[in-house]
PDB file of N, CA and C in Angstrom:
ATOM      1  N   UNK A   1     -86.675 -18.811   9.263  1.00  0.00           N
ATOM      2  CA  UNK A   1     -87.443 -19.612   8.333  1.00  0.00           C
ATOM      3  C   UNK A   1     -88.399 -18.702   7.565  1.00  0.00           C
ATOM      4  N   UNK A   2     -88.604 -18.698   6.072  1.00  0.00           N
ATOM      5  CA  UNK A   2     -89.044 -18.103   5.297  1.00  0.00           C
ATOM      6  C   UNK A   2     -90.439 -18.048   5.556  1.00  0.00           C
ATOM      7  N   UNK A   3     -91.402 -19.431   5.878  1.00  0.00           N
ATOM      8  CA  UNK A   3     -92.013 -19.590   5.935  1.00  0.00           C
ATOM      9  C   UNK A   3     -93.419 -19.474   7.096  1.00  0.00           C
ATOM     10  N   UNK A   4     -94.624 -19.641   6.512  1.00  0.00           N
ATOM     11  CA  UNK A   4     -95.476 -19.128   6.854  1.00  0.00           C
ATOM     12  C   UNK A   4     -95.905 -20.151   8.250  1.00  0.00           C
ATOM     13  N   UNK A   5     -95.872 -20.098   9.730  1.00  0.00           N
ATOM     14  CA  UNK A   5     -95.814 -20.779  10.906  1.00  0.00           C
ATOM     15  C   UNK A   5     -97.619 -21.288  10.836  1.00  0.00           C
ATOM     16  N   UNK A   6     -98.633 -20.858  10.324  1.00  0.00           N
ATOM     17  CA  UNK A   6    -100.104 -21.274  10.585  1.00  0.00           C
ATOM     18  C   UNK A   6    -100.048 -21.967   8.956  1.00  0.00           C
ATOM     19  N   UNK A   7     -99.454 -21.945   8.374  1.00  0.00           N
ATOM     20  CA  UNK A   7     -99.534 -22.789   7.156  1.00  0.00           C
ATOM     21  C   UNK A   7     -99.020 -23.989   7.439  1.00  0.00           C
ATOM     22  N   UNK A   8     -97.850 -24.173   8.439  1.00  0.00           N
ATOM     23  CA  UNK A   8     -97.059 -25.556   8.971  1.00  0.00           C
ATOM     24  C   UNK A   8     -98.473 -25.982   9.745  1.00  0.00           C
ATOM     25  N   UNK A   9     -98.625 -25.017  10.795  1.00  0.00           N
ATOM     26  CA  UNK A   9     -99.593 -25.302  11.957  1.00  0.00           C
ATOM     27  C   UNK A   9    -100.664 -26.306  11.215  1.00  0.00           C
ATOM     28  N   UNK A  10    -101.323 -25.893  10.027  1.00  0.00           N
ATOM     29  CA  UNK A  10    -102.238 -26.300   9.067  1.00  0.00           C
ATOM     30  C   UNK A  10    -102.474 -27.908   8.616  1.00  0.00           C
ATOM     31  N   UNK A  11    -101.069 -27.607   8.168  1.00  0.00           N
ATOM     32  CA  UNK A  11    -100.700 -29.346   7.380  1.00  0.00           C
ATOM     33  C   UNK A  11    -100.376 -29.909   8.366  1.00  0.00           C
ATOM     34  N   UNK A  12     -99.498 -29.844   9.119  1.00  0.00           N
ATOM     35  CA  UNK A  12     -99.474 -30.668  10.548  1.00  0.00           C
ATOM     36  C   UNK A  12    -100.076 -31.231  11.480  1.00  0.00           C
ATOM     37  N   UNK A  13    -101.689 -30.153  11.221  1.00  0.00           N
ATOM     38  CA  UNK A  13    -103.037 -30.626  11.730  1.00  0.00           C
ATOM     39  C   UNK A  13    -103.546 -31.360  10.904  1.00  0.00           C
ATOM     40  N   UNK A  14    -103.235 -31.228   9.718  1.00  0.00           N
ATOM     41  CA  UNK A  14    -104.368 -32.386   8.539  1.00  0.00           C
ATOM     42  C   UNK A  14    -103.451 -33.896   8.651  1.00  0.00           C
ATOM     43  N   UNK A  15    -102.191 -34.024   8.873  1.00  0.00           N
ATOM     44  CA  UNK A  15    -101.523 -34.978   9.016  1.00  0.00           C
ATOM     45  C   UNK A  15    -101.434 -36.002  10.016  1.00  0.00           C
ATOM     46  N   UNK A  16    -102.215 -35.196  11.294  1.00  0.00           N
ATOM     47  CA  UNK A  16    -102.172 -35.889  12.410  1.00  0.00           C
ATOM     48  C   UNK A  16    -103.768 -36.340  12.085  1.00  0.00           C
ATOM     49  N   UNK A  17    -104.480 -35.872  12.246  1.00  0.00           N
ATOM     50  CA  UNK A  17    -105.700 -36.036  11.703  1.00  0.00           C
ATOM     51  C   UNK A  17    -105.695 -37.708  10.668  1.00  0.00           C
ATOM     52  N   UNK A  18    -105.133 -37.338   9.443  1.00  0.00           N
ATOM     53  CA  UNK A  18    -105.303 -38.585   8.847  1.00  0.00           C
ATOM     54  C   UNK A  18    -104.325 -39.553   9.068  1.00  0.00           C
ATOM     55  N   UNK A  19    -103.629 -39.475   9.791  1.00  0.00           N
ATOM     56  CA  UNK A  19    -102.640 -40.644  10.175  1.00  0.00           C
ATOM     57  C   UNK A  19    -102.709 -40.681  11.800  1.00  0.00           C
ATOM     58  N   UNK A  20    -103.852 -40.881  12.448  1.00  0.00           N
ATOM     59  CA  UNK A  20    -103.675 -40.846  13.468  1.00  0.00           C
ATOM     60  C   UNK A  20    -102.595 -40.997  14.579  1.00  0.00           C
ATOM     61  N   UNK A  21    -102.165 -39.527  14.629  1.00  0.00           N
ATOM     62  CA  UNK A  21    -101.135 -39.380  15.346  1.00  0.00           C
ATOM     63  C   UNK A  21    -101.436 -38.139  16.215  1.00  0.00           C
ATOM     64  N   UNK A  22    -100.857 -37.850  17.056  1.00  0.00           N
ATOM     65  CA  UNK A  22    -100.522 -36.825  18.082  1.00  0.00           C
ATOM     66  C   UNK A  22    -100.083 -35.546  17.214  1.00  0.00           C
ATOM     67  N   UNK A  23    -100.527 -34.736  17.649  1.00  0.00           N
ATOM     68  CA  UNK A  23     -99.678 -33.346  17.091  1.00  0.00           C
ATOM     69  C   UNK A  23     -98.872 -33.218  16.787  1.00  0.00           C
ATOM     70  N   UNK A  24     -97.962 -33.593  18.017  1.00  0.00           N
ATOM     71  CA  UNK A  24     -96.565 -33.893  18.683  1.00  0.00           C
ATOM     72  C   UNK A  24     -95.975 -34.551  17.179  1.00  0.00           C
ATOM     73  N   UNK A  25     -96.248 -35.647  17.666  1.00  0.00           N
ATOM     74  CA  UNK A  25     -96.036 -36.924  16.523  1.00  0.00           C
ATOM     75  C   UNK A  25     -95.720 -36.223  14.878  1.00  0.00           C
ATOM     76  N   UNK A  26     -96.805 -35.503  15.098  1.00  0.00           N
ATOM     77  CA  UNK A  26     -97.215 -35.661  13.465  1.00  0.00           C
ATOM     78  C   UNK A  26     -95.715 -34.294  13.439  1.00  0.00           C
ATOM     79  N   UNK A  27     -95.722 -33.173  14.091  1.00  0.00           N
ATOM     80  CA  UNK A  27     -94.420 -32.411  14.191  1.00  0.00           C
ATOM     81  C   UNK A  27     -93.735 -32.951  14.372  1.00  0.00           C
ATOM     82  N   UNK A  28     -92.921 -33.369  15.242  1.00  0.00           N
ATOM     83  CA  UNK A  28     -91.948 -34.190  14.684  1.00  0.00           C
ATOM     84  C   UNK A  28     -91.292 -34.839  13.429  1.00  0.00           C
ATOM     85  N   UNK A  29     -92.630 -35.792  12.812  1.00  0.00           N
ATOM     86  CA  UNK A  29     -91.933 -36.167  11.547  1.00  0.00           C
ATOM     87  C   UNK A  29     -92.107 -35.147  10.941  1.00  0.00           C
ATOM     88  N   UNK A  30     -93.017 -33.941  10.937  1.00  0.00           N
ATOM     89  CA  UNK A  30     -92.857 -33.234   9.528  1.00  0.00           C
ATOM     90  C   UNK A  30     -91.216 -32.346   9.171  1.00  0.00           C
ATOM     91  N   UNK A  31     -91.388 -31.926  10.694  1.00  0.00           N
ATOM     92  CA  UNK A  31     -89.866 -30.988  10.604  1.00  0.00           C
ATOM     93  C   UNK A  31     -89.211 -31.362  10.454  1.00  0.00           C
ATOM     94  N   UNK A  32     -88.438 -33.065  10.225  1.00  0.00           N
ATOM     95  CA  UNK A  32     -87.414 -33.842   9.661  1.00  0.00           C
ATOM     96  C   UNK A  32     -87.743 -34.236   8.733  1.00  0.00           C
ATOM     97  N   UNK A  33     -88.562 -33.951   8.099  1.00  0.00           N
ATOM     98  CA  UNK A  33     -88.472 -34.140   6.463  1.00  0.00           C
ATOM     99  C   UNK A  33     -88.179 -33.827   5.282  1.00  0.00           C
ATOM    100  N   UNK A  34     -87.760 -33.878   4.185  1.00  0.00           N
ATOM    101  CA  UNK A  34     -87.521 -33.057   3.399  1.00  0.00           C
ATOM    102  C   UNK A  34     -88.464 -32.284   2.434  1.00  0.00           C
ATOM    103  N   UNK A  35     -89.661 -32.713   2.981  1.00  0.00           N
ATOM    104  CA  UNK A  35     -90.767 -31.226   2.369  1.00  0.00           C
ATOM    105  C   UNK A  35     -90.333 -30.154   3.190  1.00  0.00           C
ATOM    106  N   UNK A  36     -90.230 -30.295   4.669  1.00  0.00           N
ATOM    107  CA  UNK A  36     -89.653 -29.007   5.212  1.00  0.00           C
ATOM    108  C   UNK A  36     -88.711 -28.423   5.297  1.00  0.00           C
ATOM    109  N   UNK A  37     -87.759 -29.236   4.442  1.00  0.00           N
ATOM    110  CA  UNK A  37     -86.187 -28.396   4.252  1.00  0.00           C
ATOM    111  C   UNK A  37     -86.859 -27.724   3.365  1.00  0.00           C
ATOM    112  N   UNK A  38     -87.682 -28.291   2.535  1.00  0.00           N
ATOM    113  CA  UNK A  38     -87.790 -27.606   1.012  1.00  0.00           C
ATOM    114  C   UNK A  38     -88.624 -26.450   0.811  1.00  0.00           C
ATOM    115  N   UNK A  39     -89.455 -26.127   2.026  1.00  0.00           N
ATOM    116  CA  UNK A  39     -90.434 -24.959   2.764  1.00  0.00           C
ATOM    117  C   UNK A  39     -89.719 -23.919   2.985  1.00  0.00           C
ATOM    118  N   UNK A  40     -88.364 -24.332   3.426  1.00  0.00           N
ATOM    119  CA  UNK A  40     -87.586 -23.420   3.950  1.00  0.00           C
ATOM    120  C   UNK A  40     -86.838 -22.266   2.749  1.00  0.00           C
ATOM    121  N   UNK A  41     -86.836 -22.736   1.804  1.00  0.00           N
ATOM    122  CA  UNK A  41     -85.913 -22.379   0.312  1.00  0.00           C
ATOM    123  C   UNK A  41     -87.148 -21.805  -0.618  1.00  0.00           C
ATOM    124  N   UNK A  42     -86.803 -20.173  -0.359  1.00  0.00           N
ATOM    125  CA  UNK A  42     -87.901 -20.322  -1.434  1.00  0.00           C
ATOM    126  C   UNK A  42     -88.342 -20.308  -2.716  1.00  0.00           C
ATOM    127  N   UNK A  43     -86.669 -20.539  -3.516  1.00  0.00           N
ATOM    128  CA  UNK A  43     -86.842 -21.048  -4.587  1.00  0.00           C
ATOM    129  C   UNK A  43     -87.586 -22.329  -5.060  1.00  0.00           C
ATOM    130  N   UNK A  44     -88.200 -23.156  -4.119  1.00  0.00           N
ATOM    131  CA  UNK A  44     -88.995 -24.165  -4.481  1.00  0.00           C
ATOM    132  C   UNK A  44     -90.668 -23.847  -4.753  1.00  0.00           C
ATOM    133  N   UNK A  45     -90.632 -22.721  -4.302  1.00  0.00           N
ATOM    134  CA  UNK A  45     -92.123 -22.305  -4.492  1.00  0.00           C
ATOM    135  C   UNK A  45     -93.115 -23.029  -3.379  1.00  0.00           C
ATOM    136  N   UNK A  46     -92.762 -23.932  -2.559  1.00  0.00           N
ATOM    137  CA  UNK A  46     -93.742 -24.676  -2.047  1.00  0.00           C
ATOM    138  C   UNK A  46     -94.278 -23.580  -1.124  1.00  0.00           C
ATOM    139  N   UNK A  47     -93.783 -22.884  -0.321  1.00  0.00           N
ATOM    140  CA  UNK A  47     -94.695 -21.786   0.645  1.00  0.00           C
ATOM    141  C   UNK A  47     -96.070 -21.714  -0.029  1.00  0.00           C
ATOM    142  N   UNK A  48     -96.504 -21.744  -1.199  1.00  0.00           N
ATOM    143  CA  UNK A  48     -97.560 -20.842  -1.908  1.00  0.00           C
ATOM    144  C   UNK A  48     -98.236 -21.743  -2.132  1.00  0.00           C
ATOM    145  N   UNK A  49     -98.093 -23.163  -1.495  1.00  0.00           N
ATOM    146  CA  UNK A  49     -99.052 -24.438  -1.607  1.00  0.00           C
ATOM    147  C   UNK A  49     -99.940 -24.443  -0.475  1.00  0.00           C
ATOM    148  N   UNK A  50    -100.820 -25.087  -0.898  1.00  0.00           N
ATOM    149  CA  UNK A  50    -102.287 -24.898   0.304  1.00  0.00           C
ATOM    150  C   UNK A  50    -101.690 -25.793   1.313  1.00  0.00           C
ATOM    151  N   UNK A  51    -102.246 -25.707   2.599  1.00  0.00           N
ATOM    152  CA  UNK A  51    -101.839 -26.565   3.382  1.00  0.00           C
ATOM    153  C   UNK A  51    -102.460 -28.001   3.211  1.00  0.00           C
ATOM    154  N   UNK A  52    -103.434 -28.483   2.525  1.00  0.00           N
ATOM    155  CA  UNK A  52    -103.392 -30.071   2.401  1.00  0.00           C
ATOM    156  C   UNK A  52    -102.570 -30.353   0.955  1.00  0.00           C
ATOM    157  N   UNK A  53    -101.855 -29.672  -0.005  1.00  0.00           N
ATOM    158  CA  UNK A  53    -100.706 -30.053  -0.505  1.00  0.00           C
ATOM    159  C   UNK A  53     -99.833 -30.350   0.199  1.00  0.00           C
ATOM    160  N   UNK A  54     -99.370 -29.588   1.040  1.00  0.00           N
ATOM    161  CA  UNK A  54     -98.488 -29.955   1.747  1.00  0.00           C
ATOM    162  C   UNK A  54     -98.713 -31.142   2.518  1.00  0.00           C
ATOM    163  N   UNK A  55     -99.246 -31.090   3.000  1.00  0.00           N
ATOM    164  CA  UNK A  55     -99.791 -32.665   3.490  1.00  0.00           C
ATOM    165  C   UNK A  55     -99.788 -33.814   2.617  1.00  0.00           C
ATOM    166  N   UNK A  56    -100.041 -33.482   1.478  1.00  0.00           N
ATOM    167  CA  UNK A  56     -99.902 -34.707   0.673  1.00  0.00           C
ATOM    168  C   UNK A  56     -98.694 -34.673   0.368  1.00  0.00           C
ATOM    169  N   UNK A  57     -97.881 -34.236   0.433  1.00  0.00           N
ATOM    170  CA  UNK A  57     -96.277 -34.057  -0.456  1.00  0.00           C
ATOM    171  C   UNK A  57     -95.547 -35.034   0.970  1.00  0.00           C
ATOM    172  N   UNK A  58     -96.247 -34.305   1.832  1.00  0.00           N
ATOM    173  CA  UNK A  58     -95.543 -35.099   3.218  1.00  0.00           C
ATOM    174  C   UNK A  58     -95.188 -36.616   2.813  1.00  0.00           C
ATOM    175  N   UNK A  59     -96.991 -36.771   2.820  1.00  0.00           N
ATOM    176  CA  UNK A  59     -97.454 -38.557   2.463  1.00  0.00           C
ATOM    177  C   UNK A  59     -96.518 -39.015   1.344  1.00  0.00           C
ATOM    178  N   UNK A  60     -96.618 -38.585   0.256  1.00  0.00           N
ATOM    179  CA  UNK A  60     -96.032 -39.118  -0.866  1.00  0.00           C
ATOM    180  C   UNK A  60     -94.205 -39.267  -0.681  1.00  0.00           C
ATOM    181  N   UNK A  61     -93.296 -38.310   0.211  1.00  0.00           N
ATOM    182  CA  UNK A  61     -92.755 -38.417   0.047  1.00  0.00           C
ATOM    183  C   UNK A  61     -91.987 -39.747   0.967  1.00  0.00           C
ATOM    184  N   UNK A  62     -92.968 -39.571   2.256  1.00  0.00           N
ATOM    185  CA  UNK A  62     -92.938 -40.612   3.289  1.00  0.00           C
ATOM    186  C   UNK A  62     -93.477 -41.853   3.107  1.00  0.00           C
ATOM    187  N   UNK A  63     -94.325 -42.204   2.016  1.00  0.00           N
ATOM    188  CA  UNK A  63     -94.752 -43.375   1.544  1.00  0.00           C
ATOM    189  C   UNK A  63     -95.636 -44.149   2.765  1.00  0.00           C
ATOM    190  N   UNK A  64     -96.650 -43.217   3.066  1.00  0.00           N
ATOM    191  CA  UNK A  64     -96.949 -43.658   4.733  1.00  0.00           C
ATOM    192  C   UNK A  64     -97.531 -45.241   4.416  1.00  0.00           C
TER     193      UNK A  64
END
């Protein structure tokens, strides 16, 4: 994976945080999502997003 592991660590913490969920929890859904396929490619550029973008891209794409 291309990507940066304390930048996941990051958004994964801001996600559990505002959606009260478990760590666990909140990993889980993130790594089946398709912001994180799209983390993975780095023609999408997303690596170079702050970690509460990413967090919001989560939300938006999950329609929490």
């Amino acid at each position: 994976m291309p990507y940066d592991t304390a930048l996941l660590r990051l958004a994964i913490n801001i996600l559990a945080k505002r959606q009260n969920w478990t760590y666990e929890e909140a990993m889980e859904r993130f790594y089946t999502s398709k912001i994180c396929e799209k983390l993975s490619d780095r023609r999408t550029g997303l690596f170079t997003c702050a970690p509460i973008e990413i967090a919001e891209l989560f939300e938006e794409e999950t329609v929490i």
